[in-house]
N, C-alpha and C. Protein backbone atom coordinates (compact mmCIF):
# COMPACT_ATOMS: atom_id res chain seq x y z
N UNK A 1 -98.71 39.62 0.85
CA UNK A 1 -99.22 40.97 0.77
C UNK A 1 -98.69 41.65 -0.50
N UNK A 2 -99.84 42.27 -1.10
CA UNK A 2 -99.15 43.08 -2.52
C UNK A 2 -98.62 44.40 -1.61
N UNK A 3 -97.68 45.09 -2.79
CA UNK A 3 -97.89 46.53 -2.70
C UNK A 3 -97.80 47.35 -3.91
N UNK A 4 -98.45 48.77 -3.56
CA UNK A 4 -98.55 49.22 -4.89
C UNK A 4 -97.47 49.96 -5.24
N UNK A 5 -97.34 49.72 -6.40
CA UNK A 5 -95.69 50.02 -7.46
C UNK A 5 -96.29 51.70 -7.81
N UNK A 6 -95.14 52.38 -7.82
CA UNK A 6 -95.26 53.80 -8.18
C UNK A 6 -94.20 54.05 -8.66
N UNK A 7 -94.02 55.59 -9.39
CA UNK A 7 -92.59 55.44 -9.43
C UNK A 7 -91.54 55.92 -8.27
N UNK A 8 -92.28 56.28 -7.10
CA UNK A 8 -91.41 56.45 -5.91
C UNK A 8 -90.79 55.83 -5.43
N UNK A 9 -91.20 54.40 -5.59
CA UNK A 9 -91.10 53.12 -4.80
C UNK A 9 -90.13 52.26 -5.53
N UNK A 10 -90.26 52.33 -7.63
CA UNK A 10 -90.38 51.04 -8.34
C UNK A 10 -88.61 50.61 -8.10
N UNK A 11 -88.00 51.55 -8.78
CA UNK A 11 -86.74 51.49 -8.09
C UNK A 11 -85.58 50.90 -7.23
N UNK A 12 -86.72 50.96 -5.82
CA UNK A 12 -86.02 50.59 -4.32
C UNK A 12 -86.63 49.44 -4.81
N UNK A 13 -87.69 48.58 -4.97
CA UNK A 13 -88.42 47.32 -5.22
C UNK A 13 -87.66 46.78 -6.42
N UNK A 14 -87.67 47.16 -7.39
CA UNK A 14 -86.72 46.57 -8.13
C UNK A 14 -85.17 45.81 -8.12
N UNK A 15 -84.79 46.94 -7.44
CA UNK A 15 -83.28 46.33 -6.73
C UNK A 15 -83.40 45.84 -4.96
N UNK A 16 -84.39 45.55 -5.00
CA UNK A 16 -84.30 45.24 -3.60
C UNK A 16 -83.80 43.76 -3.32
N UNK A 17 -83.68 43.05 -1.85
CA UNK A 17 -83.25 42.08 -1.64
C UNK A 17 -83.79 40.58 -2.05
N UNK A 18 -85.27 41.27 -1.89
CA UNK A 18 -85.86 39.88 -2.47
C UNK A 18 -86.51 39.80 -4.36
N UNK A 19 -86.91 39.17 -4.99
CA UNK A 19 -87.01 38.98 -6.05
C UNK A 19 -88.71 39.72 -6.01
N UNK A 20 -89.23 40.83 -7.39
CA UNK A 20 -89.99 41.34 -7.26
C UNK A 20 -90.83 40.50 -8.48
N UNK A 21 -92.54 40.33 -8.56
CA UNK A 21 -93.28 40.38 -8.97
C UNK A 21 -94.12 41.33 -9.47
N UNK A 22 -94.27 41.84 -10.38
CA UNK A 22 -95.07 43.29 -10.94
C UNK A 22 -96.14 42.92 -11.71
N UNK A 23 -97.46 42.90 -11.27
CA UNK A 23 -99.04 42.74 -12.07
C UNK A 23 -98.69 44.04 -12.48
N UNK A 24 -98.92 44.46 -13.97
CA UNK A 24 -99.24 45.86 -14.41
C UNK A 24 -100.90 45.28 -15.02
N UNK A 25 -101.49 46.73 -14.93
CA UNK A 25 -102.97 46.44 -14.72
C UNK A 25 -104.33 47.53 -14.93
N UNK A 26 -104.68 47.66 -15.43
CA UNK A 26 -106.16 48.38 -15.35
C UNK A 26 -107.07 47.97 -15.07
N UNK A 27 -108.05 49.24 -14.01
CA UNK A 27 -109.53 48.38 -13.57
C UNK A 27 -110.32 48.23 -14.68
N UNK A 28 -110.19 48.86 -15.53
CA UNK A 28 -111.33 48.76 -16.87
C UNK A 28 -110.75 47.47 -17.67
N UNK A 29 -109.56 46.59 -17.21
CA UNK A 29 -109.19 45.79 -17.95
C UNK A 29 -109.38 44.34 -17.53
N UNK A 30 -110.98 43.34 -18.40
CA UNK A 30 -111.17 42.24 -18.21
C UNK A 30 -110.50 41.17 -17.78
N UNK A 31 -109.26 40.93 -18.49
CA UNK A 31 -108.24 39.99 -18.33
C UNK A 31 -107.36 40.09 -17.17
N UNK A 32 -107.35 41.61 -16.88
CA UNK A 32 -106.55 41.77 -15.62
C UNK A 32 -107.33 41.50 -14.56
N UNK A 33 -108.71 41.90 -14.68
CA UNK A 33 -109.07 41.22 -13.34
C UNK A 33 -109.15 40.12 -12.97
N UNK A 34 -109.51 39.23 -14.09
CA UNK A 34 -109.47 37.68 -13.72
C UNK A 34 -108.05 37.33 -13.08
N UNK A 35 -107.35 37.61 -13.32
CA UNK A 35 -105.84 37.72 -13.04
C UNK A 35 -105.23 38.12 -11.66
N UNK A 36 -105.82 39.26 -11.02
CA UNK A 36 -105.64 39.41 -10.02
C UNK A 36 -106.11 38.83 -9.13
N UNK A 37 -106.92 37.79 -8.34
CA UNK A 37 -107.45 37.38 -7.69
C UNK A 37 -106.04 36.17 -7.65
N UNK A 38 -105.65 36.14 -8.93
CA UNK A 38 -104.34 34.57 -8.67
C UNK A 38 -103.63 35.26 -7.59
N UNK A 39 -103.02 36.40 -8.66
CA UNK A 39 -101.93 37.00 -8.20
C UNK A 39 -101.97 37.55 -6.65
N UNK A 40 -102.66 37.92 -6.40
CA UNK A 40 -103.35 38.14 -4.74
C UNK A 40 -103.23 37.10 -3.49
N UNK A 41 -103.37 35.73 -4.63
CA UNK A 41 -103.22 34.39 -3.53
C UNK A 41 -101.97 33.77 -3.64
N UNK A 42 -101.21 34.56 -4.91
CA UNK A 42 -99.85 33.96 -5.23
C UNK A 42 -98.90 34.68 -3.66
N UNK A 43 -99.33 35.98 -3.85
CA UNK A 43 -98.71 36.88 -2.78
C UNK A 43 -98.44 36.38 -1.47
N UNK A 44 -99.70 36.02 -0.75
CA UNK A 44 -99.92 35.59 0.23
C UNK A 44 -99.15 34.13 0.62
N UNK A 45 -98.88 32.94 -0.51
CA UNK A 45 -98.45 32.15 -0.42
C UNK A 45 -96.75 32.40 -0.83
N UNK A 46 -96.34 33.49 -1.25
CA UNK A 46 -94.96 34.00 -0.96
C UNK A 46 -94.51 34.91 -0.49
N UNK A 47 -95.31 35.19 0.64
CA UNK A 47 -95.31 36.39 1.55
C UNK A 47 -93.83 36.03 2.36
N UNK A 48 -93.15 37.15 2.25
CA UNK A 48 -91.67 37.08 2.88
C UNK A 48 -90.64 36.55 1.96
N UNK A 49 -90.69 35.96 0.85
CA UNK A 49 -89.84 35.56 -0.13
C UNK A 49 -89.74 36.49 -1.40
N UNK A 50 -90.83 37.00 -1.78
CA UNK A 50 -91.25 37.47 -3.26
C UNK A 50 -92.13 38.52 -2.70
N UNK A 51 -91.40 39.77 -2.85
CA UNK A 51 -92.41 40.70 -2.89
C UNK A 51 -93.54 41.04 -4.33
N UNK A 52 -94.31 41.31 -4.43
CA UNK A 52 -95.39 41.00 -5.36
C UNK A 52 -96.05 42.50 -5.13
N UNK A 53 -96.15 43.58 -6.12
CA UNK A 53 -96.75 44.28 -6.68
C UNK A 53 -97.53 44.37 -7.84
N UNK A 54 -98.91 45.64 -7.50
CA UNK A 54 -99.49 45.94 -8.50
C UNK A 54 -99.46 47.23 -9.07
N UNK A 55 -99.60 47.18 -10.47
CA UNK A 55 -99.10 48.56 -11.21
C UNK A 55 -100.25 49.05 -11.93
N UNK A 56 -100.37 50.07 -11.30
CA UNK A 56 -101.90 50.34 -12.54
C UNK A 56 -101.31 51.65 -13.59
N UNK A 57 -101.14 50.65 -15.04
CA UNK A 57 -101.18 51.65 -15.99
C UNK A 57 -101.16 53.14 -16.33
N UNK A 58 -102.82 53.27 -15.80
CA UNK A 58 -103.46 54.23 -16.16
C UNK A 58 -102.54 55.70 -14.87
N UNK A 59 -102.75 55.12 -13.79
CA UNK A 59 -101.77 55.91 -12.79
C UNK A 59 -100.40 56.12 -12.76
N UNK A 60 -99.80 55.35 -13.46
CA UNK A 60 -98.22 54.85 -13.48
C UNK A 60 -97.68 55.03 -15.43
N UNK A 61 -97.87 55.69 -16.24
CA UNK A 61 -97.74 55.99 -17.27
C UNK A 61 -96.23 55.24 -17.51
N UNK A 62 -95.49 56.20 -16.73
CA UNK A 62 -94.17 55.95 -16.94
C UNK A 62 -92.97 54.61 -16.94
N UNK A 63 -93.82 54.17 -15.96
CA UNK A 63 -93.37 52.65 -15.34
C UNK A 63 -93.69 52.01 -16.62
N UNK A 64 -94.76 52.10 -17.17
CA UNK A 64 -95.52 51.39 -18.36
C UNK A 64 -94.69 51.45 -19.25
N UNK A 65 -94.27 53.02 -19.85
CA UNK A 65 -93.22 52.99 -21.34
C UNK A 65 -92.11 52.64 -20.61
N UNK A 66 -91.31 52.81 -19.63
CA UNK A 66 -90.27 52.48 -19.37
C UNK A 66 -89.84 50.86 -19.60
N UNK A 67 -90.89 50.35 -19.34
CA UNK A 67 -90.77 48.85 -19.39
C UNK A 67 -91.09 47.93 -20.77
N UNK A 68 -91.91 48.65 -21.69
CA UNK A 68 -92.18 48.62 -22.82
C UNK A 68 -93.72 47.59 -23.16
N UNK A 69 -94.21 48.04 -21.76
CA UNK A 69 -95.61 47.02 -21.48
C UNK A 69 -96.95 47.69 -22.88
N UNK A 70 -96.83 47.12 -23.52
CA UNK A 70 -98.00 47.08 -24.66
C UNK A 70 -99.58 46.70 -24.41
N UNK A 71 -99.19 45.54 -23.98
CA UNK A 71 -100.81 44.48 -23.70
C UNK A 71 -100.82 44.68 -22.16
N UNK A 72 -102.06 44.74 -21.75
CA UNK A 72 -102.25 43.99 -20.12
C UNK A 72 -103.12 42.81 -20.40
N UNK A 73 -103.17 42.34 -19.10
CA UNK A 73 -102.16 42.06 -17.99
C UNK A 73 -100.48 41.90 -18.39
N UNK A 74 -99.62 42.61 -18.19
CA UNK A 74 -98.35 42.09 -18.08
C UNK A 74 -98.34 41.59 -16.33
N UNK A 75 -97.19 40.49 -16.38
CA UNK A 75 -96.42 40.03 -15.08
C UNK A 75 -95.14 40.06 -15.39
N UNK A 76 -94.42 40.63 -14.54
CA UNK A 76 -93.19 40.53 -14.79
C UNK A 76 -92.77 40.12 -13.56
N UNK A 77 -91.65 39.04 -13.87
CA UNK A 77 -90.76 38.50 -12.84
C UNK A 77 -89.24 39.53 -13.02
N UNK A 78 -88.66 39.99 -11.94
CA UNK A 78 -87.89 40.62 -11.88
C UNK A 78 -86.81 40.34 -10.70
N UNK A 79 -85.58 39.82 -11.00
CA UNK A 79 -84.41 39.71 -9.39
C UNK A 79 -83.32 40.29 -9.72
N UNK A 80 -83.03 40.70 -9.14
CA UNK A 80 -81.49 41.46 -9.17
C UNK A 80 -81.39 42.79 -9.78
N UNK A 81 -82.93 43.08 -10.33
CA UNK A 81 -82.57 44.35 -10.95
C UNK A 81 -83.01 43.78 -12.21
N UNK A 82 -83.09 43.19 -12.83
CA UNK A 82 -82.99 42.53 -14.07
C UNK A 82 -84.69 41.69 -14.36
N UNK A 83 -84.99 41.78 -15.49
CA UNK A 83 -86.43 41.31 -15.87
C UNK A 83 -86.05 39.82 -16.24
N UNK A 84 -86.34 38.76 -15.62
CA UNK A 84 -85.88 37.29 -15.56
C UNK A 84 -86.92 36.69 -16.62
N UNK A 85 -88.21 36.79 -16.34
CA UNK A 85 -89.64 36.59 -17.45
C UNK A 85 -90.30 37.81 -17.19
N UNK A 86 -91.32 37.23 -17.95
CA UNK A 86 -92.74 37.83 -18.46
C UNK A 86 -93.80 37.27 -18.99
N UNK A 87 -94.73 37.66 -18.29
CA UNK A 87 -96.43 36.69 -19.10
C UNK A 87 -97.17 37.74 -19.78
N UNK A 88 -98.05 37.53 -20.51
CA UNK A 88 -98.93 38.70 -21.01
C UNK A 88 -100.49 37.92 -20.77
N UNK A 89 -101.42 38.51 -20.48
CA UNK A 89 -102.49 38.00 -20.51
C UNK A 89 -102.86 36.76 -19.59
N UNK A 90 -103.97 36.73 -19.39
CA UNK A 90 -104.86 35.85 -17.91
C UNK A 90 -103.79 34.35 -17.97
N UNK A 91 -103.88 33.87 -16.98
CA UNK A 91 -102.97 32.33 -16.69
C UNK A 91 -103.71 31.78 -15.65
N UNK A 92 -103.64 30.62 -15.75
CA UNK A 92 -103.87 30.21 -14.42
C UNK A 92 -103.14 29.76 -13.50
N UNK A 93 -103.33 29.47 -12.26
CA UNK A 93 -103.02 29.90 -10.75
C UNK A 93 -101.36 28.93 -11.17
N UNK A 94 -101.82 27.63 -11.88
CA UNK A 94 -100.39 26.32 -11.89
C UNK A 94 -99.45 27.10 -12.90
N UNK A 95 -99.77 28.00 -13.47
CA UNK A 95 -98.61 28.49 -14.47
C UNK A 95 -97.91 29.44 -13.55
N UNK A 96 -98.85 30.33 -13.36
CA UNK A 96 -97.67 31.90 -12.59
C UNK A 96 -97.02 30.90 -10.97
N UNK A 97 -97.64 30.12 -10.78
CA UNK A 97 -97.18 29.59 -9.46
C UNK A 97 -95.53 29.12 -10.04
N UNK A 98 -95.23 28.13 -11.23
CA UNK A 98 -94.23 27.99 -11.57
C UNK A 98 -93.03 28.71 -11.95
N UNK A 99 -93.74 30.02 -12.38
CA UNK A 99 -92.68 30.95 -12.35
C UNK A 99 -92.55 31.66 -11.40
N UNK A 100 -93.15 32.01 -10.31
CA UNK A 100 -92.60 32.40 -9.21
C UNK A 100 -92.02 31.11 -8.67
N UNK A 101 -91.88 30.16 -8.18
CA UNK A 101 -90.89 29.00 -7.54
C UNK A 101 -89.82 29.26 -8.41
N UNK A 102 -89.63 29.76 -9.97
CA UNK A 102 -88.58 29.43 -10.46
C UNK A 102 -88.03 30.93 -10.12
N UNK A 103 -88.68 31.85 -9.70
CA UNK A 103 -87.72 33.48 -9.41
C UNK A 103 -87.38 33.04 -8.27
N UNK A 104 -87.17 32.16 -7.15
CA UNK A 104 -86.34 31.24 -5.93
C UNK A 104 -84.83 31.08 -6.35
């Protein structure tokens, strides 16, 4: 299950217990959509291990400069508080799958 990242939330999710996943994202943005449909089935297949959020840009300004996200799609792998990777742009399902097994 995703959930959506705000800045109410990003925080507690960030430092939380399990290791976070962050799609940052726009609907007007091609690449991100192809993208989300992975990331959606990535979720589901690490449901209870990896919490997995989506960030939409355009709603979330701040989250965006704070993090220093330029291009979308960004993914960011994030544990402990700390940004572990990062992808920019569409992947497919065998790449982001490897870096989530490796945020384990």
């Amino acid at each position: 299950m995703e959930v959506k990242i705000t800045s109410e939330n990003f925080e507690s999710l960030k430092n939380g217990a399990q290791p976070l996943v962050v799609d940052l994202w726009a609907p007007w943005c091609g690449p991100c959509r192809m993208v989300g449909p992975v990331i959606s089935e990535l979720a589901q297949d690490y449901d209870g291990k990896i919490v997995v959020g989506k960030c939409d840009v355009d709603e979330e300004e701040e989250i965006a400069a704070e993090l220093g996200v330029r291009n979308i799609p960004t993914i960011l792998f994030i544990k402990n508080g700390q940004i572990v990777d990062k992808h920019v742009g569409a992947a497919p399902k065998s790449l982001l799958d490897e870096k989530f097994k490796a945020l384990l």
